[in-house]
C-alpha atoms as a PDB file:
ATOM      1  CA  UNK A   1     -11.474   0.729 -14.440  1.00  0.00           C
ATOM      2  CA  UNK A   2      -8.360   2.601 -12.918  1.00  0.00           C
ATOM      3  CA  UNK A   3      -6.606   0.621 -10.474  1.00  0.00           C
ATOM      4  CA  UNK A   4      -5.629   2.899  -7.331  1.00  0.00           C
ATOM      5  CA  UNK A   5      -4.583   3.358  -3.550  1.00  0.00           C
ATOM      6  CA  UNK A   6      -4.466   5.329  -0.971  1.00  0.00           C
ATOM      7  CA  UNK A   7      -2.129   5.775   2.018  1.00  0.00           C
ATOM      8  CA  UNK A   8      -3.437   6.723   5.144  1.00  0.00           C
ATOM      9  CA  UNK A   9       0.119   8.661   6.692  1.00  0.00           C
ATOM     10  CA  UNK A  10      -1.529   8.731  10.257  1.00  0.00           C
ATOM     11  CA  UNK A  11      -2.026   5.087  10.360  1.00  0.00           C
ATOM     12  CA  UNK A  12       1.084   4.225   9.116  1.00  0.00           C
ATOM     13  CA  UNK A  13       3.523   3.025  11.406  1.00  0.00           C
ATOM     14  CA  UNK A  14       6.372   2.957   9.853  1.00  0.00           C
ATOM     15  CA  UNK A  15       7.425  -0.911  10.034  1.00  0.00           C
ATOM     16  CA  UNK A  16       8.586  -1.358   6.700  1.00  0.00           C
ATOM     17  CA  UNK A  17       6.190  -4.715   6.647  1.00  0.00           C
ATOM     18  CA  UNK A  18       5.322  -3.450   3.089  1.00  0.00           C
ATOM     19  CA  UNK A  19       8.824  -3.228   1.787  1.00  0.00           C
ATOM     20  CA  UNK A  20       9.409  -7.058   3.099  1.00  0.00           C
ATOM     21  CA  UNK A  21       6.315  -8.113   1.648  1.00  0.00           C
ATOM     22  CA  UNK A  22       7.012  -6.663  -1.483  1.00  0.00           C
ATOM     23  CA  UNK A  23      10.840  -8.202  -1.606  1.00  0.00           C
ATOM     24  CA  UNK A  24       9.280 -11.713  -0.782  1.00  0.00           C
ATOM     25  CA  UNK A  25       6.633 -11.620  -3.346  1.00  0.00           C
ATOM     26  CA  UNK A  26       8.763 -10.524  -6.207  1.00  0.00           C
ATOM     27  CA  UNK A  27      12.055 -12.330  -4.940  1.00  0.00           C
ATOM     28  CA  UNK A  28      13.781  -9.015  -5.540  1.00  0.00           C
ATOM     29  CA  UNK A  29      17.579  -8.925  -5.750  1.00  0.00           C
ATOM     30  CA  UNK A  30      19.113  -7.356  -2.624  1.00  0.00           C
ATOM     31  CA  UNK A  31      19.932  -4.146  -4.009  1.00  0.00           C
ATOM     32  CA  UNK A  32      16.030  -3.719  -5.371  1.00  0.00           C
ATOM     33  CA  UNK A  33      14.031  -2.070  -3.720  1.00  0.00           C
ATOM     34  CA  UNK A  34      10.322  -1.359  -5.252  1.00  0.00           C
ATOM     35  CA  UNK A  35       8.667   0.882  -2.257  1.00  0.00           C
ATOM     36  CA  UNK A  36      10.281   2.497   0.028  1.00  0.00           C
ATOM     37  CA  UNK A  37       9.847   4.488   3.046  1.00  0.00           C
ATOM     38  CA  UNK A  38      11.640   8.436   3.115  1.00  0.00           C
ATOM     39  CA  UNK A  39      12.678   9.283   6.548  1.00  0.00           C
ATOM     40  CA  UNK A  40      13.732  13.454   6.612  1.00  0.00           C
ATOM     41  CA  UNK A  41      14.363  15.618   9.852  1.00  0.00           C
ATOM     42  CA  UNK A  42      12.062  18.288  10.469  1.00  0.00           C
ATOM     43  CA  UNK A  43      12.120  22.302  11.553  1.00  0.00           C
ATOM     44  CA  UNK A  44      12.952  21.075  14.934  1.00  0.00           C
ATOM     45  CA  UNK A  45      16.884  18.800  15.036  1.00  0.00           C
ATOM     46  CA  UNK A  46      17.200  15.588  16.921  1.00  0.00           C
ATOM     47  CA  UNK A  47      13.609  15.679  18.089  1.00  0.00           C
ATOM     48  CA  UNK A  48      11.322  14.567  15.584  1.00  0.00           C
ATOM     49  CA  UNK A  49      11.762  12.318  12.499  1.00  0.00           C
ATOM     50  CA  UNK A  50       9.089  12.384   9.577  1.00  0.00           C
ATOM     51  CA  UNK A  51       8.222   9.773   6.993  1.00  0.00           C
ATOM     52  CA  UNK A  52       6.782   8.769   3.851  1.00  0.00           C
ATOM     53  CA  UNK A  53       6.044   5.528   1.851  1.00  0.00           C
ATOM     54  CA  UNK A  54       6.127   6.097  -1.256  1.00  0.00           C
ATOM     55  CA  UNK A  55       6.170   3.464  -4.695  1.00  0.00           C
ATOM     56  CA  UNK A  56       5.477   3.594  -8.801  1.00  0.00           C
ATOM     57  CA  UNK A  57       2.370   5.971  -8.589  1.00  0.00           C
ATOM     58  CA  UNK A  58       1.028   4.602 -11.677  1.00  0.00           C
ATOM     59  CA  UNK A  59       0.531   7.663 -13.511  1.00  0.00           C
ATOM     60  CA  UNK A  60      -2.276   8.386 -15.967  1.00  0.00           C
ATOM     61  CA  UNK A  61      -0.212  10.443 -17.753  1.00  0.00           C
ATOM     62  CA  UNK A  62       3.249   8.580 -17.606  1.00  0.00           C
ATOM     63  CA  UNK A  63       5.853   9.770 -18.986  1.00  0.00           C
ATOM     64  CA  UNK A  64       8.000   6.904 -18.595  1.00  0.00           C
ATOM     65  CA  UNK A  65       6.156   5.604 -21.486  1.00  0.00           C
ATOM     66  CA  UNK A  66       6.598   8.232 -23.550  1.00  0.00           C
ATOM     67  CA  UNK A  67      10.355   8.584 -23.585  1.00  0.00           C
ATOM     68  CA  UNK A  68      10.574   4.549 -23.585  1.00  0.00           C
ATOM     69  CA  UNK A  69      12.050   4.101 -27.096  1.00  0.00           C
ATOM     70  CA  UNK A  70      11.864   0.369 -27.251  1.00  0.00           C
ATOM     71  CA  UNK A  71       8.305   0.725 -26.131  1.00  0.00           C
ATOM     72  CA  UNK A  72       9.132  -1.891 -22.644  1.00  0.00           C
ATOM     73  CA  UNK A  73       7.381   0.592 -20.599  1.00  0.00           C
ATOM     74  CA  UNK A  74       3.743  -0.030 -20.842  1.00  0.00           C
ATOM     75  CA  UNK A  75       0.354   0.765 -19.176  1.00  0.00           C
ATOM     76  CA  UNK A  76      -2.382  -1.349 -19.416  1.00  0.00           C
ATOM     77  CA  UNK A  77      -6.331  -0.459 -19.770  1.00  0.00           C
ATOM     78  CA  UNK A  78      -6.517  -1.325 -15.997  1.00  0.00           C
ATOM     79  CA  UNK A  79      -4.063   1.987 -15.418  1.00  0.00           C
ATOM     80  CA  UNK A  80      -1.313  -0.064 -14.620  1.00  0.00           C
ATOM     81  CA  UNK A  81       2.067   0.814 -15.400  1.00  0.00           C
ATOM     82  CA  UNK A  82       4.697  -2.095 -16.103  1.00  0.00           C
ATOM     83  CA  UNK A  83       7.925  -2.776 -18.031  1.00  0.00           C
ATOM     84  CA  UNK A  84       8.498  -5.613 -20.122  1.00  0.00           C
ATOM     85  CA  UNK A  85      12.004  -6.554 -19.144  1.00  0.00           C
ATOM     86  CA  UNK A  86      12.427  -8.338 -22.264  1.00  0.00           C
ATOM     87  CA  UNK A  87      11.846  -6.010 -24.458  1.00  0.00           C
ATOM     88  CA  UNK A  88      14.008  -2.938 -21.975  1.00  0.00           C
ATOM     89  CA  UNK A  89      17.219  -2.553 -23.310  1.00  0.00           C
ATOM     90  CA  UNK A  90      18.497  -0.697 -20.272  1.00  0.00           C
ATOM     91  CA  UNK A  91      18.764   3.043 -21.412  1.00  0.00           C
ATOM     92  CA  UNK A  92      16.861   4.432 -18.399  1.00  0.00           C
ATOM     93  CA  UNK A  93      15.299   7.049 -20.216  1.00  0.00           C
ATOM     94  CA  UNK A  94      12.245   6.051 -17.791  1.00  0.00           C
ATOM     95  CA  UNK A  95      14.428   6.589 -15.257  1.00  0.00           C
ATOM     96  CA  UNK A  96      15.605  10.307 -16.063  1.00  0.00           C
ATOM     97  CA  UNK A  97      11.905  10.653 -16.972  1.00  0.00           C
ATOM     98  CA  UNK A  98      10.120   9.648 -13.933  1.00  0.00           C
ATOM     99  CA  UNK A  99       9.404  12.648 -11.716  1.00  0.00           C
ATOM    100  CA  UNK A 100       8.856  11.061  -8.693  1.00  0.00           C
ATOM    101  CA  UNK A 101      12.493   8.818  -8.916  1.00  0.00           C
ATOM    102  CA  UNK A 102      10.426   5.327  -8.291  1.00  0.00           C
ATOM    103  CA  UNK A 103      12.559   3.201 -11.322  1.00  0.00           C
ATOM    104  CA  UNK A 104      15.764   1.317 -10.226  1.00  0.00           C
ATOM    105  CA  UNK A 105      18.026  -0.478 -12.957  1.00  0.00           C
ATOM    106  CA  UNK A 106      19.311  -3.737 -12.468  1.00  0.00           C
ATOM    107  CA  UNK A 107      23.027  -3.799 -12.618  1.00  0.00           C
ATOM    108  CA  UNK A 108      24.965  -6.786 -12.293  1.00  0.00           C
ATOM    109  CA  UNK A 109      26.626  -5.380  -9.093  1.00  0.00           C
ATOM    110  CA  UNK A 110      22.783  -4.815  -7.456  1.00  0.00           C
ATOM    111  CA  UNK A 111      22.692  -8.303  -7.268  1.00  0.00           C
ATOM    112  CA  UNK A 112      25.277  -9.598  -5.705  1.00  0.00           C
ATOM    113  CA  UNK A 113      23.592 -12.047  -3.688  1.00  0.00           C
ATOM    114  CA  UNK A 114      22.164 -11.775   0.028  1.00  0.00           C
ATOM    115  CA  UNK A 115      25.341 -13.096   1.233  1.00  0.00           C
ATOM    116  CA  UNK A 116      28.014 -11.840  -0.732  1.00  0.00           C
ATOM    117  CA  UNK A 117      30.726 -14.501  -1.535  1.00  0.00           C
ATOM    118  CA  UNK A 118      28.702 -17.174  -0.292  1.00  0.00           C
ATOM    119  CA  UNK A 119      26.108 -19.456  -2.408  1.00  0.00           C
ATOM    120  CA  UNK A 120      22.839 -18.286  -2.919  1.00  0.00           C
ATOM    121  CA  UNK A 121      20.238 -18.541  -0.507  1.00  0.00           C
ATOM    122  CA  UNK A 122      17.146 -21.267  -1.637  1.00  0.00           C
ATOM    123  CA  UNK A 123      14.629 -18.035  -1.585  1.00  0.00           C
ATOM    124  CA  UNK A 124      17.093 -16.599  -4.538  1.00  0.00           C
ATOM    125  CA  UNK A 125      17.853 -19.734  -6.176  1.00  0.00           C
ATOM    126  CA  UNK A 126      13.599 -20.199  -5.902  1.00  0.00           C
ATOM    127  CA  UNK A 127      12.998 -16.123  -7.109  1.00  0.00           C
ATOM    128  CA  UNK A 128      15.468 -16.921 -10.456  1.00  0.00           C
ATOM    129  CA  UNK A 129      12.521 -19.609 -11.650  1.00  0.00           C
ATOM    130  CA  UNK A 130       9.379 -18.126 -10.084  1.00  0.00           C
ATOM    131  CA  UNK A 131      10.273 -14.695 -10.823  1.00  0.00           C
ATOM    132  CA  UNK A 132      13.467 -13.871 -12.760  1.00  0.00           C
ATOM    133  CA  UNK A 133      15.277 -10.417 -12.952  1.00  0.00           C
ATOM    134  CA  UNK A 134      17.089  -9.192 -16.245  1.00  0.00           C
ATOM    135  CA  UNK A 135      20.610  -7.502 -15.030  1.00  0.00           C
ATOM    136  CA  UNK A 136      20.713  -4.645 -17.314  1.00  0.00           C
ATOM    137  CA  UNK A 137      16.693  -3.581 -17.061  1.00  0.00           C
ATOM    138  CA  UNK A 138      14.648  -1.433 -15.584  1.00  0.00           C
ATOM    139  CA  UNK A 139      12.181  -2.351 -12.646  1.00  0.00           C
ATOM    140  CA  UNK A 140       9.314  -0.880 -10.661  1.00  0.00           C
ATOM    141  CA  UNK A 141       6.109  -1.881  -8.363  1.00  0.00           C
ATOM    142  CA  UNK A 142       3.623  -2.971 -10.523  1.00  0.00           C
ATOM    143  CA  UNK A 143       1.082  -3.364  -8.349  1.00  0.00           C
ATOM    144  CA  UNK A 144       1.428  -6.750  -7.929  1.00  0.00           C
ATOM    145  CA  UNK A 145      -0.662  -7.334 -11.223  1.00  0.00           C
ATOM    146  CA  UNK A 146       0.186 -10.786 -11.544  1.00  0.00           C
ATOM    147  CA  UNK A 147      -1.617 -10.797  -8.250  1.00  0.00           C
ATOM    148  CA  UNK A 148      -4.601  -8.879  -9.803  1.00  0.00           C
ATOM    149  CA  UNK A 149      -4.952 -11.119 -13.170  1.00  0.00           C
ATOM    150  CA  UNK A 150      -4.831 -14.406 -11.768  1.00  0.00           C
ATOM    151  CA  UNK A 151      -7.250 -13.080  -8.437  1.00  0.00           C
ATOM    152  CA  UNK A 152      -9.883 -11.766 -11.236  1.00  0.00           C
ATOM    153  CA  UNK A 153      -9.550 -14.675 -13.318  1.00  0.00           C
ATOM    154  CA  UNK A 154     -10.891 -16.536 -10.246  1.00  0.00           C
ATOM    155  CA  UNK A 155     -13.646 -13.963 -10.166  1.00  0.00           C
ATOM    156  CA  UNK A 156     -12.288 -12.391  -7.130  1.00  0.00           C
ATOM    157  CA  UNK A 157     -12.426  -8.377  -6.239  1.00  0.00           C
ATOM    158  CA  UNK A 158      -8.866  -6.715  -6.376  1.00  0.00           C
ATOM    159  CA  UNK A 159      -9.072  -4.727  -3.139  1.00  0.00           C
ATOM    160  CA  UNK A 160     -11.252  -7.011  -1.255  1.00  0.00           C
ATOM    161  CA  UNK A 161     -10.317 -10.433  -1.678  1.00  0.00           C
ATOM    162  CA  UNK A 162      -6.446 -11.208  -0.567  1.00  0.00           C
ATOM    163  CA  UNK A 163      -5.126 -13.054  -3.706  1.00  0.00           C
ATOM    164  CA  UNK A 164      -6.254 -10.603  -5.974  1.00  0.00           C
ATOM    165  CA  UNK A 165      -5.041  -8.011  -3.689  1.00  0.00           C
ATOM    166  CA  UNK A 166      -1.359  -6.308  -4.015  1.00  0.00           C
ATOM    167  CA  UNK A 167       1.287  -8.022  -1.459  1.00  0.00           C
ATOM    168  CA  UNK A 168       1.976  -4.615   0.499  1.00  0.00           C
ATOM    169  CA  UNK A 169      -1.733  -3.642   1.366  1.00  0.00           C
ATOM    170  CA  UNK A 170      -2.186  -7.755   2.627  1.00  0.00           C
ATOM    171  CA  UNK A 171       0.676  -7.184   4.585  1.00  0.00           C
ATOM    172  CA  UNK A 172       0.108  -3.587   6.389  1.00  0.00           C
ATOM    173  CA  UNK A 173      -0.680  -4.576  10.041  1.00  0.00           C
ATOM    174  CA  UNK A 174      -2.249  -0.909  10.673  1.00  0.00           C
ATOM    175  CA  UNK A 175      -4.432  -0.796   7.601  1.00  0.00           C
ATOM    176  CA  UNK A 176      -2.618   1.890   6.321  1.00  0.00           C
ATOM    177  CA  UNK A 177      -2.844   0.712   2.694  1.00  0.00           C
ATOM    178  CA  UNK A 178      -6.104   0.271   0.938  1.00  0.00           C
ATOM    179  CA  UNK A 179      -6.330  -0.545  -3.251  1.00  0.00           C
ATOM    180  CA  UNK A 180      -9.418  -0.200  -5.327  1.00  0.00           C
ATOM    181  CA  UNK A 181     -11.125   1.013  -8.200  1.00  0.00           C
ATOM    182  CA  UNK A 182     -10.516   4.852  -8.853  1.00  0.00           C
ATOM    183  CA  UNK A 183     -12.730   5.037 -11.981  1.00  0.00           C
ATOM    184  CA  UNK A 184     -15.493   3.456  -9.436  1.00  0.00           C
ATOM    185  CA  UNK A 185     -17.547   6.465  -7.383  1.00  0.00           C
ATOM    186  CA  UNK A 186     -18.781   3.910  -4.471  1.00  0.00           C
ATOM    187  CA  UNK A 187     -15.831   1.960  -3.872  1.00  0.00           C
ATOM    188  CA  UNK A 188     -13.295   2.660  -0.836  1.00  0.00           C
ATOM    189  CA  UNK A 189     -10.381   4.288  -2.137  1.00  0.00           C
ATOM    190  CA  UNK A 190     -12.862   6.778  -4.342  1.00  0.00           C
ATOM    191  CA  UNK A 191     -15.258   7.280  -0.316  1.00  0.00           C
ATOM    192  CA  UNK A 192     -11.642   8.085   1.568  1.00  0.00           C
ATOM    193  CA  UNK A 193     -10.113  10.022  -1.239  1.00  0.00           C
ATOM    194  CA  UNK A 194     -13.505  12.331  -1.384  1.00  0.00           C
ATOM    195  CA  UNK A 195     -14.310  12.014   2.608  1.00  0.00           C
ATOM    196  CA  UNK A 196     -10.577  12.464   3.416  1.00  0.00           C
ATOM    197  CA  UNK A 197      -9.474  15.482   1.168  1.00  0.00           C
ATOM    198  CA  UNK A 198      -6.894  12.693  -0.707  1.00  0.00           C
ATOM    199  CA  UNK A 199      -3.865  14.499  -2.315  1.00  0.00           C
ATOM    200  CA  UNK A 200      -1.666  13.157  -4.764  1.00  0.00           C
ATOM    201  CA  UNK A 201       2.237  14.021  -4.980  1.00  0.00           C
ATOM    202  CA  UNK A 202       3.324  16.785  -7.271  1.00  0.00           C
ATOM    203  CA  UNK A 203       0.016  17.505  -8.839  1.00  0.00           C
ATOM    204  CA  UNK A 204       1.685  20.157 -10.537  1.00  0.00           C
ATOM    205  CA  UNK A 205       3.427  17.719 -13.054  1.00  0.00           C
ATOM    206  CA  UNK A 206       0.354  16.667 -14.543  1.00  0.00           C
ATOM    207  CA  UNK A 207       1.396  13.278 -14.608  1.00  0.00           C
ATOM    208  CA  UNK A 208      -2.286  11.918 -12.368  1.00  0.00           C
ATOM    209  CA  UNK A 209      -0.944   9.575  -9.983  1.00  0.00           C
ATOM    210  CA  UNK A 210      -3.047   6.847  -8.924  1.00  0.00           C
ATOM    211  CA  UNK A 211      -1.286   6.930  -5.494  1.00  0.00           C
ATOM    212  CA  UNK A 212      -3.187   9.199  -3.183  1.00  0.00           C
ATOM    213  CA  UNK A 213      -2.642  10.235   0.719  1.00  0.00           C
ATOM    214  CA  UNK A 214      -4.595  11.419   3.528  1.00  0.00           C
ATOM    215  CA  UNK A 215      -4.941  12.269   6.882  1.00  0.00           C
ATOM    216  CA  UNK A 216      -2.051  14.132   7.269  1.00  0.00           C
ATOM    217  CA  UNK A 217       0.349  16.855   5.329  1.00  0.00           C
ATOM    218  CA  UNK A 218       3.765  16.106   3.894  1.00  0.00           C
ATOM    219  CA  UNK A 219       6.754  17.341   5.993  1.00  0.00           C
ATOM    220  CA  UNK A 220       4.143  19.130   8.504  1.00  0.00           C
ATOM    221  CA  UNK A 221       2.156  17.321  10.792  1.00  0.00           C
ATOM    222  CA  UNK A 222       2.136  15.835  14.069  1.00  0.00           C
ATOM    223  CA  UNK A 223       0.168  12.954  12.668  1.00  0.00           C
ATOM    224  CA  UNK A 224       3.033  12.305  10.473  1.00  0.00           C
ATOM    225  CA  UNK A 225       5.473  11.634  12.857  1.00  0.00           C
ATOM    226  CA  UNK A 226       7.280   8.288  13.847  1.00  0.00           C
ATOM    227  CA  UNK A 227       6.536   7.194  17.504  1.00  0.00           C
ATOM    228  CA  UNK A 228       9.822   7.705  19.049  1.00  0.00           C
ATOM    229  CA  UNK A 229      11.131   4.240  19.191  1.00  0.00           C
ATOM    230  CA  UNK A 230      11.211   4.216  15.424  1.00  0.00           C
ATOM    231  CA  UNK A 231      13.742   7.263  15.258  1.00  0.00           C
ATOM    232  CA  UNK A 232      17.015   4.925  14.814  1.00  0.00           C
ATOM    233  CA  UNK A 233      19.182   5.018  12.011  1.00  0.00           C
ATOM    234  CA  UNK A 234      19.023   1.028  11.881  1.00  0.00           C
ATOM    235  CA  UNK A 235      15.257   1.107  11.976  1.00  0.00           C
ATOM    236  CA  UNK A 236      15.027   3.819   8.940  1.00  0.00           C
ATOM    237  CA  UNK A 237      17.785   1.940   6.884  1.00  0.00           C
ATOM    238  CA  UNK A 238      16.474   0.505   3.799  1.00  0.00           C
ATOM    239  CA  UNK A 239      16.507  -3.005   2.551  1.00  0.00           C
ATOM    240  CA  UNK A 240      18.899  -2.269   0.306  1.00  0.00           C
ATOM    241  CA  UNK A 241      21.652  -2.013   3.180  1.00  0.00           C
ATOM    242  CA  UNK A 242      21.801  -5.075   4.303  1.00  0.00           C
ATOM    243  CA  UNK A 243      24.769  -5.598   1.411  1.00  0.00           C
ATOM    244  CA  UNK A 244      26.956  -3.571   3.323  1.00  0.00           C
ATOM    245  CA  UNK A 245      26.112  -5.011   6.592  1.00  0.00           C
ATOM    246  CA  UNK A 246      26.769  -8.524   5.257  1.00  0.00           C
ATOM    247  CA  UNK A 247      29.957  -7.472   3.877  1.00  0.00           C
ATOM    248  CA  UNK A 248      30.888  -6.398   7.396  1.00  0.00           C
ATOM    249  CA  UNK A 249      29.861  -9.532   9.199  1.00  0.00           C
ATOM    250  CA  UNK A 250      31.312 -11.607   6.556  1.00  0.00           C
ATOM    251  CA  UNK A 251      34.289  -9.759   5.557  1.00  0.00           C
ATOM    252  CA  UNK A 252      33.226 -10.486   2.139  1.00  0.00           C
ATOM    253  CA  UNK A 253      34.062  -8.040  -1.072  1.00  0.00           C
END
């Protein structure tokens, strides 16, 4: 069992639904953020905007875990890819390490609240109990595998049943995002990847990313273009901004 998915770049439609789903199910601090969505101009300036979500692609081959020297950076039998932020002790070697620049580290000054200067929200006073970040670590998707253990303890199917299913593919209005078994031939993400020519990024690194696209190419495609109402700079601003825009409206340091 390999746990996988695959992002269909034609259906996507760039809402950044995932990335809020994500930052409600893991409470993340406001200057975390675990996917993201890559916004580049193309050959052709001011007309056309191109896009890409990417996340932790849950290598086969990490090396994340190899350069970990306090051994926080783990993968599981499942394929999954997770650090134990009790055990980090915030050297981002996994950071330096990771090809495909998906690791953030927690510094104190990443959280500074959602509303800097002000007391913290009940969704971040509710995230430090349910779901407490280490300032000082290093953090990551993990696809949602607390999601995965208790869903399968219940006997439910990762990929098919919603509480055993990562946050990001339950939220994707457009079905862009589908998660299943890589090591199993007959289920979806194995049919789409084979029926769909899947590719995975930077093959060349030899790292076997369990994060696989189709339906389009990278950088090149009309298919993989936002619909014109999504080419703003607000709309293509990550998460992660919203510090600096509170700071403004607040007048906050």
């Amino acid at each position: 069992m390999r746990w996988g998915m695959v992002i269909n770049l034609v259906k996507c439609t760039r809402c950044h639904a995932c990335i809020a789903a994500c930052r409600i199910e893991h409470f993340l601090p406001l200057g975390m953020t675990w996917p993201r969505l890559i916004a580049w101009e193309t050959n052709v300036p001011g007309e056309e905007l191109t896009t890409l979500p990417v996340r932790c692609n849950q290598c086969k081959e990490a090396p994340c875990v190899e350069v970990c020297p306090a051994e926080a950076t783990k993968k599981r039998p499942d394929g999954i890819v997770y650090v134990d932020n009790n055990i980090c002790v915030g050297c981002r070697y996994c950071v330096v390490a990771c090809p495909y620049q998906n690791r953030t580290f927690l510094s104190r000054d990443k959280d500074p609240g959602f509303f800097p200067g002000y007391q913290r929200t009940r969704f971040e006073k509710a995230g430090r109990k349910l779901y407490p970040h280490i300032a000082g670590t290093t953090e990551k998707c993990n696809f949602c595998m607390e999601r995965i253990d208790a869903g399968m303890a219940k006997g439910l199917i990762p990929g098919k049943d919603r509480e055993a299913t990562p946050a990001c593919v339950n939220t994707c209005q457009a079905r862009a995002l589908t998660f299943g078994d890589l090591d199993d031939p007959a289920s979806e993400v194995s049919q789409l990847i084979k029926e769909r020519n899947g590719f995975q990024l930077h093959p060349e690194y030899g790292t076997e990313p369990s994060v696989y696209y189709i339906d389009g190419k990278i950088g090149n495609a009309p298919s993989n273009t936002a619909p014109r109402e999504a080419q703003t700079a607000a709309h293509m601003q990550h998460l992660s901004t919203m510090e600096a825009r509170a700071r403004q409206i607040f007048g906050k340091k």
